[in-house]
PDB file of N, CA and C in Angstrom:
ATOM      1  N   UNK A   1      16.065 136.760 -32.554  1.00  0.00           N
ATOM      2  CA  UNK A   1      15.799 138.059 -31.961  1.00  0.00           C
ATOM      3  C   UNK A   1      17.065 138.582 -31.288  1.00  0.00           C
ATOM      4  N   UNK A   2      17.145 139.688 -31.416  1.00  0.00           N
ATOM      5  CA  UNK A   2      18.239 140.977 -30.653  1.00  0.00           C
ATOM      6  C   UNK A   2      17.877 141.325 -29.310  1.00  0.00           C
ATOM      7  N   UNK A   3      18.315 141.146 -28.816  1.00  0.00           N
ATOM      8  CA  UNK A   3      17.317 142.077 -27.108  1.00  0.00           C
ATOM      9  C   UNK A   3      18.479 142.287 -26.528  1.00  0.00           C
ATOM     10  N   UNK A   4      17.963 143.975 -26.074  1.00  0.00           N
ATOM     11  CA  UNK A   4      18.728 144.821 -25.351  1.00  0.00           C
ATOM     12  C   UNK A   4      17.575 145.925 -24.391  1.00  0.00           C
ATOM     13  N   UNK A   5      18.392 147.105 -24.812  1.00  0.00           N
ATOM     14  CA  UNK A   5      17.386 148.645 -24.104  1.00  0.00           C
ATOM     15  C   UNK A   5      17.711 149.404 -25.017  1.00  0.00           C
ATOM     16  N   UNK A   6      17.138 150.352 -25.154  1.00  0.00           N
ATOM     17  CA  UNK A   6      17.441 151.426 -25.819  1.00  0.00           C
ATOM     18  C   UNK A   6      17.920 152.741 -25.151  1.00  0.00           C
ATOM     19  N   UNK A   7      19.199 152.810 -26.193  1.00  0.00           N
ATOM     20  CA  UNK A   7      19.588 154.170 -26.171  1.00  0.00           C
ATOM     21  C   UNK A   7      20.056 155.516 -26.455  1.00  0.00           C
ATOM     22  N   UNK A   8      20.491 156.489 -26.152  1.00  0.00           N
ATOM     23  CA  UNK A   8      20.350 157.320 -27.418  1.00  0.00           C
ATOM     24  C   UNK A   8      21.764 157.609 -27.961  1.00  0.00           C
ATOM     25  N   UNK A   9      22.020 157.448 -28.876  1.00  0.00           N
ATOM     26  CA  UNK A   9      23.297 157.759 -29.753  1.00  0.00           C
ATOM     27  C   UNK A   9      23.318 158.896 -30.454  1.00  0.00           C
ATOM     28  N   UNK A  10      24.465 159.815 -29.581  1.00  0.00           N
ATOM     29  CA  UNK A  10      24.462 161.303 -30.156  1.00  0.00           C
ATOM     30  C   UNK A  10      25.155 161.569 -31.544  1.00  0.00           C
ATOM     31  N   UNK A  11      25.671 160.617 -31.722  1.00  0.00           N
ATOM     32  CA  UNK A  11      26.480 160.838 -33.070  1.00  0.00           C
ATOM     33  C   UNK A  11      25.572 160.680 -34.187  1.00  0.00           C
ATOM     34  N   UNK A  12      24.500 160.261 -33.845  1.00  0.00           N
ATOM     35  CA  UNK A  12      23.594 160.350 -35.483  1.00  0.00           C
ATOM     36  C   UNK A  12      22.238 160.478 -34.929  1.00  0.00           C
ATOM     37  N   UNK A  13      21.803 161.234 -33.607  1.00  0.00           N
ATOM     38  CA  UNK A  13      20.829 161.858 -33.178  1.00  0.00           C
ATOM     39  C   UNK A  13      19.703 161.061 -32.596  1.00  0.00           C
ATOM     40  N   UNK A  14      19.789 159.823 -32.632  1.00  0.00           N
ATOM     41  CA  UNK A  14      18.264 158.298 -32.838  1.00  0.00           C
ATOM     42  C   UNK A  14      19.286 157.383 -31.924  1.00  0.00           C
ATOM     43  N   UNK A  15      17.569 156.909 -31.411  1.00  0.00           N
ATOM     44  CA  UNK A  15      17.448 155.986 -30.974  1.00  0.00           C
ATOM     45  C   UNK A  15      18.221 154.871 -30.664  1.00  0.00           C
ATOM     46  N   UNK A  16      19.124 153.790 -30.199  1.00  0.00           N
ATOM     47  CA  UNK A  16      19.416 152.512 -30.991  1.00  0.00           C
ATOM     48  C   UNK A  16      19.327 151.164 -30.222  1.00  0.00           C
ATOM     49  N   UNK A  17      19.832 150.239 -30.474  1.00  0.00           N
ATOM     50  CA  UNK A  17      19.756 149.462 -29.291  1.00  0.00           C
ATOM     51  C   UNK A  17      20.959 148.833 -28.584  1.00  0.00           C
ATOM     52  N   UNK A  18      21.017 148.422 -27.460  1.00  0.00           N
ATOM     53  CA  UNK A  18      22.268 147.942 -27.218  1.00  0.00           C
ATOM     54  C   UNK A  18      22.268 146.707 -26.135  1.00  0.00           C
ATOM     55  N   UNK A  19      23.279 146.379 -26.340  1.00  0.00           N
ATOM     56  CA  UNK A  19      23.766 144.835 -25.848  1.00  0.00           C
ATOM     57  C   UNK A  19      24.527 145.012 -24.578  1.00  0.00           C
ATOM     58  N   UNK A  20      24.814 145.205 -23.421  1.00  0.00           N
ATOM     59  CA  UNK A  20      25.642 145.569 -22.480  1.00  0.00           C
ATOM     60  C   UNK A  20      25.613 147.429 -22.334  1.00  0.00           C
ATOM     61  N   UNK A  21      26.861 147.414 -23.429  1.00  0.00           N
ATOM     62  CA  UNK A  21      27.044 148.836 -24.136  1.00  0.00           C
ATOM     63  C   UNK A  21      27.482 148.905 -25.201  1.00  0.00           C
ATOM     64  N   UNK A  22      26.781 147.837 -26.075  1.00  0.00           N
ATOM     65  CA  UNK A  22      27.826 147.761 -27.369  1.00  0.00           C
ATOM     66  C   UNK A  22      26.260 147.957 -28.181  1.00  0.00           C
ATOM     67  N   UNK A  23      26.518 148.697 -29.261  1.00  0.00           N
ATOM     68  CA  UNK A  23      25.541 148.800 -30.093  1.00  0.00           C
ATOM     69  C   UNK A  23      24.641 147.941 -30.938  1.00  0.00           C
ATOM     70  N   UNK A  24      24.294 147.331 -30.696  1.00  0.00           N
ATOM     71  CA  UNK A  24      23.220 145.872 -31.971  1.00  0.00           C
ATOM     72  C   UNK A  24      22.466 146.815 -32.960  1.00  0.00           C
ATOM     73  N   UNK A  25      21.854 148.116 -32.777  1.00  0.00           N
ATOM     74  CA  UNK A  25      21.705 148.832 -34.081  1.00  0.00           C
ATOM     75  C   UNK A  25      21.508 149.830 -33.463  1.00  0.00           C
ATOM     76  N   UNK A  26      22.298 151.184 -34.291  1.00  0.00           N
ATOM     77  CA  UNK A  26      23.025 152.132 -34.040  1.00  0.00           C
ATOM     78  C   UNK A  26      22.086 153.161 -34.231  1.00  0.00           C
ATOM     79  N   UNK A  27      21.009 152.817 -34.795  1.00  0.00           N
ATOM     80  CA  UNK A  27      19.691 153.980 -34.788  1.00  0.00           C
ATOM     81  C   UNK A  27      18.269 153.436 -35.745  1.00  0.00           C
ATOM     82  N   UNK A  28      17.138 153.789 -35.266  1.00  0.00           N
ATOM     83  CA  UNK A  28      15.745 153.265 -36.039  1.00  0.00           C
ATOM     84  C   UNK A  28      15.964 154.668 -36.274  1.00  0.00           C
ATOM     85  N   UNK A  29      15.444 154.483 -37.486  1.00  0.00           N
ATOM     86  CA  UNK A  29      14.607 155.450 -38.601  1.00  0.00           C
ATOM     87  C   UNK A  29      13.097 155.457 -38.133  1.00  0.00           C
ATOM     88  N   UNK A  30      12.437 156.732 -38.501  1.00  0.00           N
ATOM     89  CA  UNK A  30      11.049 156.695 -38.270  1.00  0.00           C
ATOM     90  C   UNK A  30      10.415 155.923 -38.988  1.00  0.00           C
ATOM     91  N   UNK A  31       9.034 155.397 -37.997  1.00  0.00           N
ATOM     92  CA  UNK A  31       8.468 154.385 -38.750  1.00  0.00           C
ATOM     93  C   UNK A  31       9.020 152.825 -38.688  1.00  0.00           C
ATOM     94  N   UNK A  32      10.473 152.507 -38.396  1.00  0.00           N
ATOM     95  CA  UNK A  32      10.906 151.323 -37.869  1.00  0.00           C
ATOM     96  C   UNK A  32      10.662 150.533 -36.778  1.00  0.00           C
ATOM     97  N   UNK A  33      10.233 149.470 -37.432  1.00  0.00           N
ATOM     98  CA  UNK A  33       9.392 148.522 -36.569  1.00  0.00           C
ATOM     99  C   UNK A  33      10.726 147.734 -35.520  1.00  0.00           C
ATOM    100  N   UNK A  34      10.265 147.708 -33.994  1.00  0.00           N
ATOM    101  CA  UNK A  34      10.514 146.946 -32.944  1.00  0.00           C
ATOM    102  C   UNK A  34       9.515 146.191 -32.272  1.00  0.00           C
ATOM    103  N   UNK A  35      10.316 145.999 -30.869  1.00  0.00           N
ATOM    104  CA  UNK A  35       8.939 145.234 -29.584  1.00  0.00           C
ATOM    105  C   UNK A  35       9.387 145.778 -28.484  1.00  0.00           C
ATOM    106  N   UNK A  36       8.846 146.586 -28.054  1.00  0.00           N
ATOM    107  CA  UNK A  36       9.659 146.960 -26.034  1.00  0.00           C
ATOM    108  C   UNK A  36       8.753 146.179 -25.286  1.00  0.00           C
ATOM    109  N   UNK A  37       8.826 145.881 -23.782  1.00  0.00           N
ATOM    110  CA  UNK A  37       8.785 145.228 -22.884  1.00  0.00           C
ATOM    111  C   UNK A  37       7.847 146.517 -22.358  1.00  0.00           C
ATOM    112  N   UNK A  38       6.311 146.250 -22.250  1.00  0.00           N
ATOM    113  CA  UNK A  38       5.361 147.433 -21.142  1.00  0.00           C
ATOM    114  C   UNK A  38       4.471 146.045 -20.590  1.00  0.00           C
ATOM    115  N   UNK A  39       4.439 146.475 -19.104  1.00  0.00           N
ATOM    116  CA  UNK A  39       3.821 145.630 -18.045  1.00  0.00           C
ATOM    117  C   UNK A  39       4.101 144.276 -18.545  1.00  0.00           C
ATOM    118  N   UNK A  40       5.443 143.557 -18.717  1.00  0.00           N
ATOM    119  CA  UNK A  40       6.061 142.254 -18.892  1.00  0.00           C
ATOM    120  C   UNK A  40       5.131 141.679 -19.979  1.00  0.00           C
ATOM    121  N   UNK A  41       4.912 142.390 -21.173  1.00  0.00           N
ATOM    122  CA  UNK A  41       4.414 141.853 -22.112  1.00  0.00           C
ATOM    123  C   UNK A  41       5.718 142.333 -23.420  1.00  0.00           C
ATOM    124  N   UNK A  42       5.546 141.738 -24.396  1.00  0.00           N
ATOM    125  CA  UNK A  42       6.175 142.179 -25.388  1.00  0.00           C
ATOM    126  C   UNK A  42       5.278 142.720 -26.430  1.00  0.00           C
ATOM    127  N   UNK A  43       5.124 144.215 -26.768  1.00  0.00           N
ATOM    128  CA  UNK A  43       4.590 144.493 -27.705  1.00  0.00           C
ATOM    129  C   UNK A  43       5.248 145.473 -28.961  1.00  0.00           C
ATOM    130  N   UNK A  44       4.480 144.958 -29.964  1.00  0.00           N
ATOM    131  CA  UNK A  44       4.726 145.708 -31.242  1.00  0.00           C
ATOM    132  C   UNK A  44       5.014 146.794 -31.784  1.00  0.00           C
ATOM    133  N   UNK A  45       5.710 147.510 -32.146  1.00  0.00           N
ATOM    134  CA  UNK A  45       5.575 149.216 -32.099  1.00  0.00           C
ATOM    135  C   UNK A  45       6.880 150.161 -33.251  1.00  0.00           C
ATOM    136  N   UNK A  46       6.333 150.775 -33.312  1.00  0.00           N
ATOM    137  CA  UNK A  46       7.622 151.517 -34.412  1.00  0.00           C
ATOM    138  C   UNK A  46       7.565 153.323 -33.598  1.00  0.00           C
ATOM    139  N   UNK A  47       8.946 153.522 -33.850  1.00  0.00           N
ATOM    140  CA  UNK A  47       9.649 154.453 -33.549  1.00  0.00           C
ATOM    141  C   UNK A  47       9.241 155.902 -34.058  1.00  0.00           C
ATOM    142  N   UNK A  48       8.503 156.882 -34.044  1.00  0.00           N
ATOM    143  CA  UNK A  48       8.286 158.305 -33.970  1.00  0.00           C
ATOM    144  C   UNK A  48       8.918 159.272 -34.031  1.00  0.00           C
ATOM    145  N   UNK A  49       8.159 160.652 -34.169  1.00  0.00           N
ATOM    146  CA  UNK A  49       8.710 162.190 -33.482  1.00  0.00           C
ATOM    147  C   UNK A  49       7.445 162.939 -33.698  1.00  0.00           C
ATOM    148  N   UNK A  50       7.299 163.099 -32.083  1.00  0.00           N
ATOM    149  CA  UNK A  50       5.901 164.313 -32.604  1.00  0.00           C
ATOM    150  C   UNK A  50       6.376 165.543 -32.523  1.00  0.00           C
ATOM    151  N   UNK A  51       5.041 166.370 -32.674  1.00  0.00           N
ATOM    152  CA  UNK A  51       5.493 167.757 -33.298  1.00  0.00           C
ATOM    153  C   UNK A  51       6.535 168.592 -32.187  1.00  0.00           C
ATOM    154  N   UNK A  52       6.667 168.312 -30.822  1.00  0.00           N
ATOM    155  CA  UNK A  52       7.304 168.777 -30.084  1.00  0.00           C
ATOM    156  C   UNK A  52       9.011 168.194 -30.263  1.00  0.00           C
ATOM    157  N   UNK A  53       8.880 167.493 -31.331  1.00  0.00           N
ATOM    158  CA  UNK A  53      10.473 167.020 -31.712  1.00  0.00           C
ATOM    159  C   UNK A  53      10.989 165.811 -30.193  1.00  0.00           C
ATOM    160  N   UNK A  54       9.771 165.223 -30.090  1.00  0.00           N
ATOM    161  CA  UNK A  54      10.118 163.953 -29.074  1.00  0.00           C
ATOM    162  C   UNK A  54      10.270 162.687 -29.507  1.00  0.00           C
ATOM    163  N   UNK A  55      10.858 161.697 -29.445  1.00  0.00           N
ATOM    164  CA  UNK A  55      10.655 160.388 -29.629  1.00  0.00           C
ATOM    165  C   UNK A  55       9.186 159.977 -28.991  1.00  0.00           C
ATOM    166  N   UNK A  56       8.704 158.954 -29.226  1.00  0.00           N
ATOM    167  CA  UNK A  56       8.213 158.279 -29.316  1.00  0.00           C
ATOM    168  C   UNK A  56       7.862 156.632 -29.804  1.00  0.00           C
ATOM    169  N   UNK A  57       7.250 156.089 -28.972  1.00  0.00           N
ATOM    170  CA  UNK A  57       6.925 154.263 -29.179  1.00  0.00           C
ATOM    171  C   UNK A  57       5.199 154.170 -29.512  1.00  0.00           C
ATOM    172  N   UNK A  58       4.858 154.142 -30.641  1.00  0.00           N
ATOM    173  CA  UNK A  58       3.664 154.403 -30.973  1.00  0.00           C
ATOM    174  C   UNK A  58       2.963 153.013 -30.137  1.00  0.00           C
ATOM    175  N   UNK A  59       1.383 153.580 -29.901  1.00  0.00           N
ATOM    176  CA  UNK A  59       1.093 152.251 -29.161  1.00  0.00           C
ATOM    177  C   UNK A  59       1.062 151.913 -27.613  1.00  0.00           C
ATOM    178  N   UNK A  60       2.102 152.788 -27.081  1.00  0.00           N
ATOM    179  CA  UNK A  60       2.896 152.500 -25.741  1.00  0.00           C
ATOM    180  C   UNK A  60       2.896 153.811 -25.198  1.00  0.00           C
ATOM    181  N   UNK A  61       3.392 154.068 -23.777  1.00  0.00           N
ATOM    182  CA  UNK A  61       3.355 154.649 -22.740  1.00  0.00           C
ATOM    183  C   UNK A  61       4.457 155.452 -22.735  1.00  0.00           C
ATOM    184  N   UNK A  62       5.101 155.407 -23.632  1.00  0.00           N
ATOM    185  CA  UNK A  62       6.896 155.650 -23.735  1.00  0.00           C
ATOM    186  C   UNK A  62       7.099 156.915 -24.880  1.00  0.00           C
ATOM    187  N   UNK A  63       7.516 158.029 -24.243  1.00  0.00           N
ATOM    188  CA  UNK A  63       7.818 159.040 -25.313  1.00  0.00           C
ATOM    189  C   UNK A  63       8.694 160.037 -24.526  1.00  0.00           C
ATOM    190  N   UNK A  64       9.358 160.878 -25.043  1.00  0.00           N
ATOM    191  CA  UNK A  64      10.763 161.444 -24.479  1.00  0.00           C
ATOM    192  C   UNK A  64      11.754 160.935 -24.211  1.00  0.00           C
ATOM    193  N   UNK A  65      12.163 160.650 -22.994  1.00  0.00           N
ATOM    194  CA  UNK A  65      13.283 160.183 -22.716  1.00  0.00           C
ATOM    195  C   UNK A  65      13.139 158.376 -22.967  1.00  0.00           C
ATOM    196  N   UNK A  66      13.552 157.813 -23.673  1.00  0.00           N
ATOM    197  CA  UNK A  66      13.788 156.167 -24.240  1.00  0.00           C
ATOM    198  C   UNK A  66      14.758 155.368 -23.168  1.00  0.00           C
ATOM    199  N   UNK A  67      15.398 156.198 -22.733  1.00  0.00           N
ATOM    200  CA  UNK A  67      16.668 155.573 -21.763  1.00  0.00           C
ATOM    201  C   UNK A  67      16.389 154.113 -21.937  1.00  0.00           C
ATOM    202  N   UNK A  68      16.709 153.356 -21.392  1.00  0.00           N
ATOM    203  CA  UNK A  68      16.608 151.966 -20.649  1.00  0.00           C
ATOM    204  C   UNK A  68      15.757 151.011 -21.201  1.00  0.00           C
ATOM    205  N   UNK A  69      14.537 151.665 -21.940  1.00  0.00           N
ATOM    206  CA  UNK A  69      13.442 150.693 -22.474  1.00  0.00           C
ATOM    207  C   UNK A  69      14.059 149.646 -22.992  1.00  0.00           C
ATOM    208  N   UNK A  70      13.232 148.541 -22.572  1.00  0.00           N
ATOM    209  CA  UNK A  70      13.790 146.811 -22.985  1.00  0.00           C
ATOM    210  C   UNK A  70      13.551 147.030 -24.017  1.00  0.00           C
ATOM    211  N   UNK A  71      14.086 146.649 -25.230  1.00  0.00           N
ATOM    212  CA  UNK A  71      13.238 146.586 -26.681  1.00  0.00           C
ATOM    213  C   UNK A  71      14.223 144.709 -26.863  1.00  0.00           C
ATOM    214  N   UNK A  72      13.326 144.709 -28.207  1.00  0.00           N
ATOM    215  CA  UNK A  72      14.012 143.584 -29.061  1.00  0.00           C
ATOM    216  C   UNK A  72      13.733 143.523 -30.873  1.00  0.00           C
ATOM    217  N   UNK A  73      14.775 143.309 -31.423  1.00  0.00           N
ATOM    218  CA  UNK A  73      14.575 143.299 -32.760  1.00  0.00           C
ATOM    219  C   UNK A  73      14.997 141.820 -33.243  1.00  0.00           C
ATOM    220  N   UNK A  74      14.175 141.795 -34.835  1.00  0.00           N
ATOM    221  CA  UNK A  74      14.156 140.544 -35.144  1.00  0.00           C
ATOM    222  C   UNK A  74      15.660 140.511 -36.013  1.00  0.00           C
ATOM    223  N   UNK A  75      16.418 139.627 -36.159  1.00  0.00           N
ATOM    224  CA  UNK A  75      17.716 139.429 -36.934  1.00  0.00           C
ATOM    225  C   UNK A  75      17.540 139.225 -38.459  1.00  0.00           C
TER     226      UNK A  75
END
């Protein structure tokens, strides 16, 4: 597993994740499966845009701003 937070990378508009501040993946595509960290659990979830042109963590509590969210991906 990868574990970082997520954040947003303006150069190709999405999502990604990162390590310190170094990128581990540089953007999810919609529909790409992760795990973020809600109430110290790890759960399952893939990446969105609803019609208001927001991100989204399907599943989860998390939509608009992604800042910081713990995520982790599998290698």
């Amino acid at each position: 597993m990868k574990q970082g937070r997520l954040g947003y990378n303006s150069s190709n508009d999405k999502y990604g994740l990162l390590a310190s501040d170094l990128w581990i993946d540089t953007g999810f595509h919609c529909g790409e499966g992760l795990e973020v960290l809600v109430d110290d659990k790890w759960v399952r979830t893939r990446m969105e845009m609803n019609p208001a042109r927001e991100w989204y963590l399907v599943g989860t509590p998390y939509c608009g701003d992604l800042e910081y969210v713990q995520a982790r991906i599998s290698e």
